[in-house]
N, C-alpha and C. Protein backbone atom coordinates (compact mmCIF):
# COMPACT_ATOMS: atom_id res chain seq x y z
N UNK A 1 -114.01 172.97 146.07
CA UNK A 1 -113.56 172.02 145.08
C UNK A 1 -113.99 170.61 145.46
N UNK A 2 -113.95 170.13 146.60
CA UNK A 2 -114.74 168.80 147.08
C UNK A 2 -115.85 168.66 146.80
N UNK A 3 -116.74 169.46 146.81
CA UNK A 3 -118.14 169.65 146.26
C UNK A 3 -118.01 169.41 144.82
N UNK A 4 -116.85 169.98 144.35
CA UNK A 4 -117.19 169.65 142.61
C UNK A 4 -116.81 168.32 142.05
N UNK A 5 -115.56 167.72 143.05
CA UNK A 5 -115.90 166.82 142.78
C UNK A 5 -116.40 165.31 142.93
N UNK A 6 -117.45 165.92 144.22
CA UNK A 6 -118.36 164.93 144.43
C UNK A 6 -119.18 164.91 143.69
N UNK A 7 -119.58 166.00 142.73
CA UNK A 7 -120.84 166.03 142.14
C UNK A 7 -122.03 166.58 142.85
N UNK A 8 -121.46 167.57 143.31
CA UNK A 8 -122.47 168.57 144.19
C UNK A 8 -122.39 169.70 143.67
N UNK A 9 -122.69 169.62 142.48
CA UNK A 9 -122.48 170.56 141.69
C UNK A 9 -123.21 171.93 142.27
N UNK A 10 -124.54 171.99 142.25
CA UNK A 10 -125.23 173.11 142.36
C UNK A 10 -124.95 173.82 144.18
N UNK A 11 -124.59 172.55 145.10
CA UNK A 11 -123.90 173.47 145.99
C UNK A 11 -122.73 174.24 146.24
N UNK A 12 -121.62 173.50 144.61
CA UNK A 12 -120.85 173.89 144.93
C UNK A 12 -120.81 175.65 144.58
N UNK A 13 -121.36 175.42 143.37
CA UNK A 13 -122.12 176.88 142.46
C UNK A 13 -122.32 178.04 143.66
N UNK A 14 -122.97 177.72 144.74
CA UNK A 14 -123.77 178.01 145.25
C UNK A 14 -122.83 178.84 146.91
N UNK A 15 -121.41 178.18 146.81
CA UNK A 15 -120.66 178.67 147.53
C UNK A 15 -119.64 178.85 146.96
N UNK A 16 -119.33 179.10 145.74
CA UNK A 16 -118.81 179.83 145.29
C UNK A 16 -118.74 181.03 144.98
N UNK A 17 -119.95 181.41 144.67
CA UNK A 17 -120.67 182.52 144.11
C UNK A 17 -120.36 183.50 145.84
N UNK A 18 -121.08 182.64 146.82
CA UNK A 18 -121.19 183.54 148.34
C UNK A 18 -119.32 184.13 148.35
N UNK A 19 -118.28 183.33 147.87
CA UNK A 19 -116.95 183.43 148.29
C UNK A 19 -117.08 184.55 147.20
N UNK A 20 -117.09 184.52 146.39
CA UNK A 20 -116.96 185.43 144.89
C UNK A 20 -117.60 187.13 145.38
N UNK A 21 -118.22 187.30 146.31
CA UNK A 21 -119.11 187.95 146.56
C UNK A 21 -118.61 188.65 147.53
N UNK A 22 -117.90 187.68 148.43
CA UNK A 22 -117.08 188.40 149.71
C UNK A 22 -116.11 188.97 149.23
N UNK A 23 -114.94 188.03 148.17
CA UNK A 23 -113.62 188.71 147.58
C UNK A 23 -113.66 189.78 146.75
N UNK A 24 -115.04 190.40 146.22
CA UNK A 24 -115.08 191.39 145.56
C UNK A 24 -115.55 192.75 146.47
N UNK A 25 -115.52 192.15 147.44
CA UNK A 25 -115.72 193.82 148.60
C UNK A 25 -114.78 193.49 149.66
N UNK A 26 -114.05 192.45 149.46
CA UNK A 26 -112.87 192.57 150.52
C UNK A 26 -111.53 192.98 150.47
N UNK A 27 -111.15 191.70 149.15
CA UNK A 27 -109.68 192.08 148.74
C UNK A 27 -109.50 191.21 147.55
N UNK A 28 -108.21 191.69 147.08
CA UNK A 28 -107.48 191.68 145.70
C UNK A 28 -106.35 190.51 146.36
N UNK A 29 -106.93 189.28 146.86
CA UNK A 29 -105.56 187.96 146.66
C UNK A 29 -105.58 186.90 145.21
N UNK A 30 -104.99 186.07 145.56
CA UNK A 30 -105.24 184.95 144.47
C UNK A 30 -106.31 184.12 144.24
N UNK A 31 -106.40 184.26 145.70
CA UNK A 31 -108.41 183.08 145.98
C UNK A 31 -109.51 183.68 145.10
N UNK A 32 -109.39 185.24 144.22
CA UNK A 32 -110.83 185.17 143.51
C UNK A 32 -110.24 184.92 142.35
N UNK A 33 -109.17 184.88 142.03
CA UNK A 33 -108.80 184.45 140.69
C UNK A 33 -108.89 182.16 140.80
N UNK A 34 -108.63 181.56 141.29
CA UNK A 34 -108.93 180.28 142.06
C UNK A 34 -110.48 180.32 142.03
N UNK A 35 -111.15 181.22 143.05
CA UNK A 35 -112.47 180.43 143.11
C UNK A 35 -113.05 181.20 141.96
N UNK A 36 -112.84 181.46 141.35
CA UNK A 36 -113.44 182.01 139.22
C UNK A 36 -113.35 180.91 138.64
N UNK A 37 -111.89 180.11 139.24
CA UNK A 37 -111.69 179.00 138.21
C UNK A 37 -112.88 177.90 138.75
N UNK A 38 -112.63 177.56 139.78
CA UNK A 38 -113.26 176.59 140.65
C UNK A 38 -115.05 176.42 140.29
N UNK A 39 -116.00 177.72 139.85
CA UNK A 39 -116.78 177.73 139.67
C UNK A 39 -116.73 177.51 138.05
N UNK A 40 -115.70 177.53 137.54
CA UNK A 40 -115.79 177.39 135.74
C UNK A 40 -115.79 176.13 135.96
N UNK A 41 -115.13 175.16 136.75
CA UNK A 41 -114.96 173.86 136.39
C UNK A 41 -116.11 173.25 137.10
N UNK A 42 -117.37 174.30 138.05
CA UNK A 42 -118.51 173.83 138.32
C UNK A 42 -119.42 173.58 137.42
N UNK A 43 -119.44 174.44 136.63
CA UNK A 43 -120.38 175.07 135.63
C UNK A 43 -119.94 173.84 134.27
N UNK A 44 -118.58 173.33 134.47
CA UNK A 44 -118.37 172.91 132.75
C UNK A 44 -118.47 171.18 133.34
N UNK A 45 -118.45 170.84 134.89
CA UNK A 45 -119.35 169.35 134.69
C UNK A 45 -120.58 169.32 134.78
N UNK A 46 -121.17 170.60 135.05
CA UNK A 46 -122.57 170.95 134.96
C UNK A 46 -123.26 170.76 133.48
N UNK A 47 -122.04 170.67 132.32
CA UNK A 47 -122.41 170.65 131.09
C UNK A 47 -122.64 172.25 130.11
N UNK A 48 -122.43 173.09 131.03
CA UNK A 48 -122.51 174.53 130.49
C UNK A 48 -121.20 175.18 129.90
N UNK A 49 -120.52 174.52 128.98
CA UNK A 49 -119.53 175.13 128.35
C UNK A 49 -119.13 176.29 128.27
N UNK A 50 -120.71 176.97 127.70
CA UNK A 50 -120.62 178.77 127.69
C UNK A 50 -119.89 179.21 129.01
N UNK A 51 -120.36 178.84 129.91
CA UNK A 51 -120.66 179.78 131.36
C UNK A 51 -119.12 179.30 131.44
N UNK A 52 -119.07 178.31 131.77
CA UNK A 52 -117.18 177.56 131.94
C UNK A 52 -116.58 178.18 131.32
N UNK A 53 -116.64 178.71 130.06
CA UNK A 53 -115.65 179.73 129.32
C UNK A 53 -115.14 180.80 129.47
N UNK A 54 -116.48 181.39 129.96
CA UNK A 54 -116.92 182.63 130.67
C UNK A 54 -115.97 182.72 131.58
N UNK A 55 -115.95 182.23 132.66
CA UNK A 55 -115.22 181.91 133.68
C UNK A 55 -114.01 182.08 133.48
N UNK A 56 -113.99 181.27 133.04
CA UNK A 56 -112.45 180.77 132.92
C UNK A 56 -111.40 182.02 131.85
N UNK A 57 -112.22 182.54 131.46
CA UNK A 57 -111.65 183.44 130.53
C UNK A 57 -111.51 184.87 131.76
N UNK A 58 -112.28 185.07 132.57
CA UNK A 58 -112.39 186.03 133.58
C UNK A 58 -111.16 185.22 134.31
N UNK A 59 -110.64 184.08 134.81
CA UNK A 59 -109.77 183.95 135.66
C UNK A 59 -108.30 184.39 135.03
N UNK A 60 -108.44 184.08 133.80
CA UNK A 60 -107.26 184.40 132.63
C UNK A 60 -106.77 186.20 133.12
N UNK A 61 -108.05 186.85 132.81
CA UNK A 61 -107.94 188.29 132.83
C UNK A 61 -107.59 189.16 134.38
N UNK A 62 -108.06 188.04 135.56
CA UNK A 62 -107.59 188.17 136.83
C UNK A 62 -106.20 188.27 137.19
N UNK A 63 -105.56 187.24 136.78
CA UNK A 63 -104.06 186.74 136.66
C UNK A 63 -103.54 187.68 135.87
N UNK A 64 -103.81 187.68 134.68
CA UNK A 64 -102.54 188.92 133.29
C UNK A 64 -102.90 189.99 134.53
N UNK A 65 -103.75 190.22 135.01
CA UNK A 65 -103.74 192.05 135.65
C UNK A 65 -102.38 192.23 136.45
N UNK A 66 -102.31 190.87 137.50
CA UNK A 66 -101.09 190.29 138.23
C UNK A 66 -100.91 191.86 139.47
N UNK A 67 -102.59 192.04 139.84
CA UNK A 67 -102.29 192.97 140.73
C UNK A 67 -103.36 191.80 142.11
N UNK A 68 -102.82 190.85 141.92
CA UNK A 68 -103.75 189.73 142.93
C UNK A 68 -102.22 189.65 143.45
N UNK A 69 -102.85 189.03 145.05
CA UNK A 69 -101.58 188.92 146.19
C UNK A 69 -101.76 187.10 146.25
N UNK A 70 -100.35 186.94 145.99
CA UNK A 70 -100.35 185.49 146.16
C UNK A 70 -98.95 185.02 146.33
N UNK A 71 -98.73 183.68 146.82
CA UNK A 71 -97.48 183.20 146.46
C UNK A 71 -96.93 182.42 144.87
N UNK A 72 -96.25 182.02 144.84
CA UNK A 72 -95.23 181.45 143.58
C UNK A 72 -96.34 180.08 143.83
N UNK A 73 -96.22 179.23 144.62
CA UNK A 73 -97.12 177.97 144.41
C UNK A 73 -98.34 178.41 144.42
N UNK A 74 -99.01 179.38 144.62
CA UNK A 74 -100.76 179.97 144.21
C UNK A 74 -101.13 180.22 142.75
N UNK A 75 -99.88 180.93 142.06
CA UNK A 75 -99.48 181.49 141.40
C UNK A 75 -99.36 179.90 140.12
N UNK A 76 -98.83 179.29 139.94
CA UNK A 76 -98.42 178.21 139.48
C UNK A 76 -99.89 177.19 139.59
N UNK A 77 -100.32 177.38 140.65
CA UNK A 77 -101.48 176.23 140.43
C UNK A 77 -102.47 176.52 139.65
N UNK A 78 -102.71 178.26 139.87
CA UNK A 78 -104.04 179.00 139.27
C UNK A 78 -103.38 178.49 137.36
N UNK A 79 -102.38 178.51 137.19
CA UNK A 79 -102.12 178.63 135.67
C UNK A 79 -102.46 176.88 135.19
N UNK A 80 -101.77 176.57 136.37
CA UNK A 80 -102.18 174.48 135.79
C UNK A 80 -103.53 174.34 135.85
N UNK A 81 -104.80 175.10 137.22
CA UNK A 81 -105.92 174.90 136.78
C UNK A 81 -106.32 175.54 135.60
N UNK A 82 -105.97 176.50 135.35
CA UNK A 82 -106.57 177.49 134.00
C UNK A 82 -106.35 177.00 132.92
N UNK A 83 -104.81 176.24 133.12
CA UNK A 83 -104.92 175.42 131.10
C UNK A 83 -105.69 173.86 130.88
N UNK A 84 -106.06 173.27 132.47
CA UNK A 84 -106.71 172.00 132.19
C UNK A 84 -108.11 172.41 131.95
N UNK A 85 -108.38 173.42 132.66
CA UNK A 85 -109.87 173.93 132.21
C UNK A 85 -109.49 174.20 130.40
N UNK A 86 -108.98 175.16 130.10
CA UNK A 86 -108.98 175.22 128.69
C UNK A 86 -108.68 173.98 127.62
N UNK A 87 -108.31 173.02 128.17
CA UNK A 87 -108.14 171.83 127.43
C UNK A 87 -109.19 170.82 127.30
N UNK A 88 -110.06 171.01 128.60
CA UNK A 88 -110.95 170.38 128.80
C UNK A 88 -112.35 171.08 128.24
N UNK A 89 -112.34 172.19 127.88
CA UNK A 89 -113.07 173.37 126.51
C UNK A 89 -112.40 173.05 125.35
N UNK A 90 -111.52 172.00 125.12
CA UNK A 90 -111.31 171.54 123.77
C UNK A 90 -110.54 173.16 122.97
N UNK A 91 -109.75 173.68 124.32
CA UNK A 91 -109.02 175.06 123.66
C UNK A 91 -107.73 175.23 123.61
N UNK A 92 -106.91 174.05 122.94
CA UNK A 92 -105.55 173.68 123.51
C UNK A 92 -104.96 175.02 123.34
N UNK A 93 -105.02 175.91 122.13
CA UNK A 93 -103.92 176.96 122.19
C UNK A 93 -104.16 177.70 122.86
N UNK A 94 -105.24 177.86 123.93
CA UNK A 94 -104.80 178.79 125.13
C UNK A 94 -104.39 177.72 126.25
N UNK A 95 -104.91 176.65 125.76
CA UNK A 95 -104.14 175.78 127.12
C UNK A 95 -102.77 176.13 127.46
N UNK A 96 -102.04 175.83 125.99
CA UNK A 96 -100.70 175.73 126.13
C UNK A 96 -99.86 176.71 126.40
N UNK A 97 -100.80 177.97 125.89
CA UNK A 97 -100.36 179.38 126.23
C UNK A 97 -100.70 179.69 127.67
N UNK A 98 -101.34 179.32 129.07
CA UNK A 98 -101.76 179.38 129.68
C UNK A 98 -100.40 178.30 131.04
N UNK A 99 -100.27 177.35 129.89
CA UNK A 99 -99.55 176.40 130.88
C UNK A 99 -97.82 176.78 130.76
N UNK A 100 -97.56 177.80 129.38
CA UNK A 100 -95.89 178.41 129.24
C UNK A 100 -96.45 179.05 130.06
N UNK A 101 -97.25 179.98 130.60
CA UNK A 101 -97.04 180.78 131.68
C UNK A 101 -96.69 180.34 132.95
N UNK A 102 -96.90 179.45 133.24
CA UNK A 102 -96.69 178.43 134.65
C UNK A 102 -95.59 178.17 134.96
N UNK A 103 -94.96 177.64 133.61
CA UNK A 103 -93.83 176.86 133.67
C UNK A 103 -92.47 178.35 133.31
N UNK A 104 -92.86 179.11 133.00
CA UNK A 104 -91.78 180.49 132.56
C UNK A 104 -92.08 180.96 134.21
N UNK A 105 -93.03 181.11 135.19
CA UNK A 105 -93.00 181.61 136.46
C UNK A 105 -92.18 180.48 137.11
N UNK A 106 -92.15 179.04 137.14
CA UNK A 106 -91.57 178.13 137.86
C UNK A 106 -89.65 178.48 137.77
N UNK A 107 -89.39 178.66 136.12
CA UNK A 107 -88.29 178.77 135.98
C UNK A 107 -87.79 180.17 136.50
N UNK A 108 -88.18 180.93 136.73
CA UNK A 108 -87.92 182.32 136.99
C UNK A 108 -87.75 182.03 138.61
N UNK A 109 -88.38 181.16 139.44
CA UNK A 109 -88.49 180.79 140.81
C UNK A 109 -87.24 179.75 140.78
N UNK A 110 -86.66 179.49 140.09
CA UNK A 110 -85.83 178.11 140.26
C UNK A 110 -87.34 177.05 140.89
N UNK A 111 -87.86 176.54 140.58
CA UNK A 111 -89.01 175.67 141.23
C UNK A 111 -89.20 174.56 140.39
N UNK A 112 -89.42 173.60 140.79
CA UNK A 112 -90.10 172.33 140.01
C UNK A 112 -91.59 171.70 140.43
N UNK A 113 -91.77 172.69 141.15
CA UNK A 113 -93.63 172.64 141.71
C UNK A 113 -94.19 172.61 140.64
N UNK A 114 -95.23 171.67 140.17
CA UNK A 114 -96.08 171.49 139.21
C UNK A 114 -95.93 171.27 137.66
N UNK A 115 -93.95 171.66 137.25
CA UNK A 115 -94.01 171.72 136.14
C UNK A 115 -94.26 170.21 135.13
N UNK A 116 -94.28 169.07 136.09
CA UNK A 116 -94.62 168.07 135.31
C UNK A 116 -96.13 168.18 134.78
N UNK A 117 -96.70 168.65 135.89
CA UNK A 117 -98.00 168.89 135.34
C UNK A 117 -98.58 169.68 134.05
N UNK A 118 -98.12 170.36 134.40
CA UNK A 118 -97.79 171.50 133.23
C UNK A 118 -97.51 171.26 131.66
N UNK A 119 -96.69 170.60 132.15
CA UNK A 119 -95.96 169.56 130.26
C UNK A 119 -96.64 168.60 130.14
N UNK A 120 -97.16 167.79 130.70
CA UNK A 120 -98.54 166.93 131.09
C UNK A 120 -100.09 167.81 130.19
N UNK A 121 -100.39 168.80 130.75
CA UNK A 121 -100.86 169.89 129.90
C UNK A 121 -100.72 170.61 128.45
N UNK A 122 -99.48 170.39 128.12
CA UNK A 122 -99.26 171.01 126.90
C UNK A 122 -99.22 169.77 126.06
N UNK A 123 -98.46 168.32 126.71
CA UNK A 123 -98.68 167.22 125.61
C UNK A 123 -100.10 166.89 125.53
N UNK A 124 -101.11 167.17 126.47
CA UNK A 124 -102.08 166.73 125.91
C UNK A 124 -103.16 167.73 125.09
N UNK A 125 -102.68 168.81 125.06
CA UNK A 125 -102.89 169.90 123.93
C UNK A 125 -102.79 169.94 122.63
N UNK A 126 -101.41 169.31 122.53
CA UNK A 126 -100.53 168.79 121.45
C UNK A 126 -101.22 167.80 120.79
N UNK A 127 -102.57 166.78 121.80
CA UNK A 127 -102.80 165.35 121.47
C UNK A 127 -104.04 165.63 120.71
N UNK A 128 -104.58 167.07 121.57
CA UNK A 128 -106.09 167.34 120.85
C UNK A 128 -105.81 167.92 119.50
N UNK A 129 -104.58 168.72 119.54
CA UNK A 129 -104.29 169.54 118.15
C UNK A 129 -103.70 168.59 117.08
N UNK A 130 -103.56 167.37 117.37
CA UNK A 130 -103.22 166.17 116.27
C UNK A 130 -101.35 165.95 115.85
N UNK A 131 -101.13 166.76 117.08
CA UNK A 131 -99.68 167.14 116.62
C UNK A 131 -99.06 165.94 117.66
N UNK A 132 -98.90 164.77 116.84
CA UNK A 132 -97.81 163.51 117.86
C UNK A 132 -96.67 163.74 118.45
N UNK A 133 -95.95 164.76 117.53
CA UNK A 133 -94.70 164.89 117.90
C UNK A 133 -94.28 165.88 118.90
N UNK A 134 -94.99 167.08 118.77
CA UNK A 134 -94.99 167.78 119.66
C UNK A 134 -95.80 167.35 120.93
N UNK A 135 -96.43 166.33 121.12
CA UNK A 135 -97.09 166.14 122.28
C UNK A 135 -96.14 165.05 122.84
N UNK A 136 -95.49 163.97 122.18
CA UNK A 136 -94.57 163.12 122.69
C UNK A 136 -93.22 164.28 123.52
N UNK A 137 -92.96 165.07 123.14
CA UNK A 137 -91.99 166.20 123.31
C UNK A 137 -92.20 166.79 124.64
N UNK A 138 -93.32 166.80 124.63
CA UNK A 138 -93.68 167.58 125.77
C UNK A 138 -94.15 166.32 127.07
N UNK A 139 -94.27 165.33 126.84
CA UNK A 139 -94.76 164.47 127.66
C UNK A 139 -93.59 163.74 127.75
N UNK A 140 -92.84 163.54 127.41
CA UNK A 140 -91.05 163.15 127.66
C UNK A 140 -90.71 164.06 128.71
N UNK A 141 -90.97 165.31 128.38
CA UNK A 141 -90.38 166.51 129.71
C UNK A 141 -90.88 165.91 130.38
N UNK A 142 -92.55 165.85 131.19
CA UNK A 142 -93.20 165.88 131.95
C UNK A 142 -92.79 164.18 132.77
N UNK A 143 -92.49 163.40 131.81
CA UNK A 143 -92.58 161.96 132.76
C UNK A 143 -90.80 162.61 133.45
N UNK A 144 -90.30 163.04 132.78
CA UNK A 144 -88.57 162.94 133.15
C UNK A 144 -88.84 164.11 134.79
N UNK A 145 -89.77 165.23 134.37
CA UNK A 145 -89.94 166.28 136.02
C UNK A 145 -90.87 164.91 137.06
N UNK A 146 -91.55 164.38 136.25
CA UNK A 146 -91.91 163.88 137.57
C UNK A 146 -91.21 162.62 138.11
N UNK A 147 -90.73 161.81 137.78
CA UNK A 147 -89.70 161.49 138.33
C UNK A 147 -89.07 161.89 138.70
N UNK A 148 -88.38 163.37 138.74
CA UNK A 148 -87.09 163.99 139.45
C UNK A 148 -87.83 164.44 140.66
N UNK A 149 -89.53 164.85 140.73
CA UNK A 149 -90.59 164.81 141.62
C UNK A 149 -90.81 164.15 143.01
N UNK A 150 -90.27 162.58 142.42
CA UNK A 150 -90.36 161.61 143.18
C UNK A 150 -91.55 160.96 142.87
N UNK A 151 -91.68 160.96 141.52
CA UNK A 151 -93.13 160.19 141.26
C UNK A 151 -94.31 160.86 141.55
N UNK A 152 -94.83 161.79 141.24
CA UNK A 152 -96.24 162.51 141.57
C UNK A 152 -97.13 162.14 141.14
N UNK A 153 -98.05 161.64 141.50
CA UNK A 153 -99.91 161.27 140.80
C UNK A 153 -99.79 161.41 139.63
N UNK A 154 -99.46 162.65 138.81
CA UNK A 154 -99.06 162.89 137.29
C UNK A 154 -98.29 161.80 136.76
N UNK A 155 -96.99 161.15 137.43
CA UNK A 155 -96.73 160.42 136.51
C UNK A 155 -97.24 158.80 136.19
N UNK A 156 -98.67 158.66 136.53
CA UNK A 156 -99.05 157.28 135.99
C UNK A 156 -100.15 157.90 134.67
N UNK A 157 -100.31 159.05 134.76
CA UNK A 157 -100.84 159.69 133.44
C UNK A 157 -99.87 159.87 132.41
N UNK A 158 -99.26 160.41 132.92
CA UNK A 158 -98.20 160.67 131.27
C UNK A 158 -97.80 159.69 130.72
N UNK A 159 -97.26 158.52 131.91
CA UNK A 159 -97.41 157.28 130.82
C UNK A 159 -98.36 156.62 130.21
N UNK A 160 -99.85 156.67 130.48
CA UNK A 160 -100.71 156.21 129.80
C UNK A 160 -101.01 157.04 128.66
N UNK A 161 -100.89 158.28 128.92
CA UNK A 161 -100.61 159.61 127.43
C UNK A 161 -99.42 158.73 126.07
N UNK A 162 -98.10 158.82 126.90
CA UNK A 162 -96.99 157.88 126.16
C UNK A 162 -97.77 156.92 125.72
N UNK A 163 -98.14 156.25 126.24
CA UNK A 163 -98.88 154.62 125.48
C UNK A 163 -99.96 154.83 124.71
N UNK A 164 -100.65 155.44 124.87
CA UNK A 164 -101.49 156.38 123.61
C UNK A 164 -101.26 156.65 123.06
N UNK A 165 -99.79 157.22 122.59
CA UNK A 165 -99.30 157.72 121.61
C UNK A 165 -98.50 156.83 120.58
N UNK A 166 -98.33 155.72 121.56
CA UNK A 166 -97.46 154.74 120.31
C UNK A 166 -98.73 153.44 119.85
N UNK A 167 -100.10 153.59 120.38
CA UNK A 167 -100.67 152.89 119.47
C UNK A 167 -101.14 153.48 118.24
């Protein structure tokens, strides 16, 4: 992921693929569902939408199988990367469907790992799908978790989301 986002793109491609290669004759954890994603989000600043889709739609189908070994925070991140990738494919309704999955595993954990992010995710789903209200809704959650967070990186986004929304 440092490689991707330095803009090393084609090396990052390039060790991904070698990891992708090992986890498919080694084992069934969360890391090939992760590095599926990791190479979609190589491929989609690479400008290759298709292939990013591709991807990313294979990491989707990794996860529903839910026969990958992982923890609750592996588990939770793979779903926050999987709906910003889909949002960032301009695909909010699997974003958002992608990011209730995150946030229905968090609550099932008692957890507040990532869920600001998450609602962060769905309001800005909400923002591509033209829907104000439902994206203010959801980005109200998200500033209120991350503050209870302690302030996470996320929340100087959601308020610039908020302020976007009332111009």
């Amino acid at each position: 992921m440092v490689q991707v986002e330095s803009n090393q793109i084609d090396e990052a491609i390039f060790n991904f693929e070698l990891v992708l290669t090992q986890f498919a004759t080694t084992s069934a954890n969360i890391y090939l569902a992760m590095t599926t994603a990791g190479m979609a989000l190589a491929y989609l600043k690479r400008g290759d939408k298709e292939r990013a889709a591709r991807l990313t739609n294979r990491s989707v189908k990794l996860i529903d199988n839910k026969k990958l070994i992982g923890s609750l925070y592996q588990w939770a991140s793979i779903d926050c990367q999987i709906a910003e990738l889909y949002l960032q494919l301009e695909d909010p309704d699997n974003a958002i469907e992608v990011a209730n999955k995150g946030i229905e595993l968090c609550r099932e954990h008692d957890s507040l790992f990532l869920l600001d992010e998450l609602y962060l995710c769905i309001g800005r789903s909400y923002i591509l799908k033209n829907d104000k209200e439902e994206a203010k809704k959801a980005l109200k959650i998200a500033e209120s978790l991350s503050i209870a967070r302690n302030g996470s990186v996320a929340e100087d986004t959601i308020l610039l989301e908020l302020k976007n929304l009332e111009i």
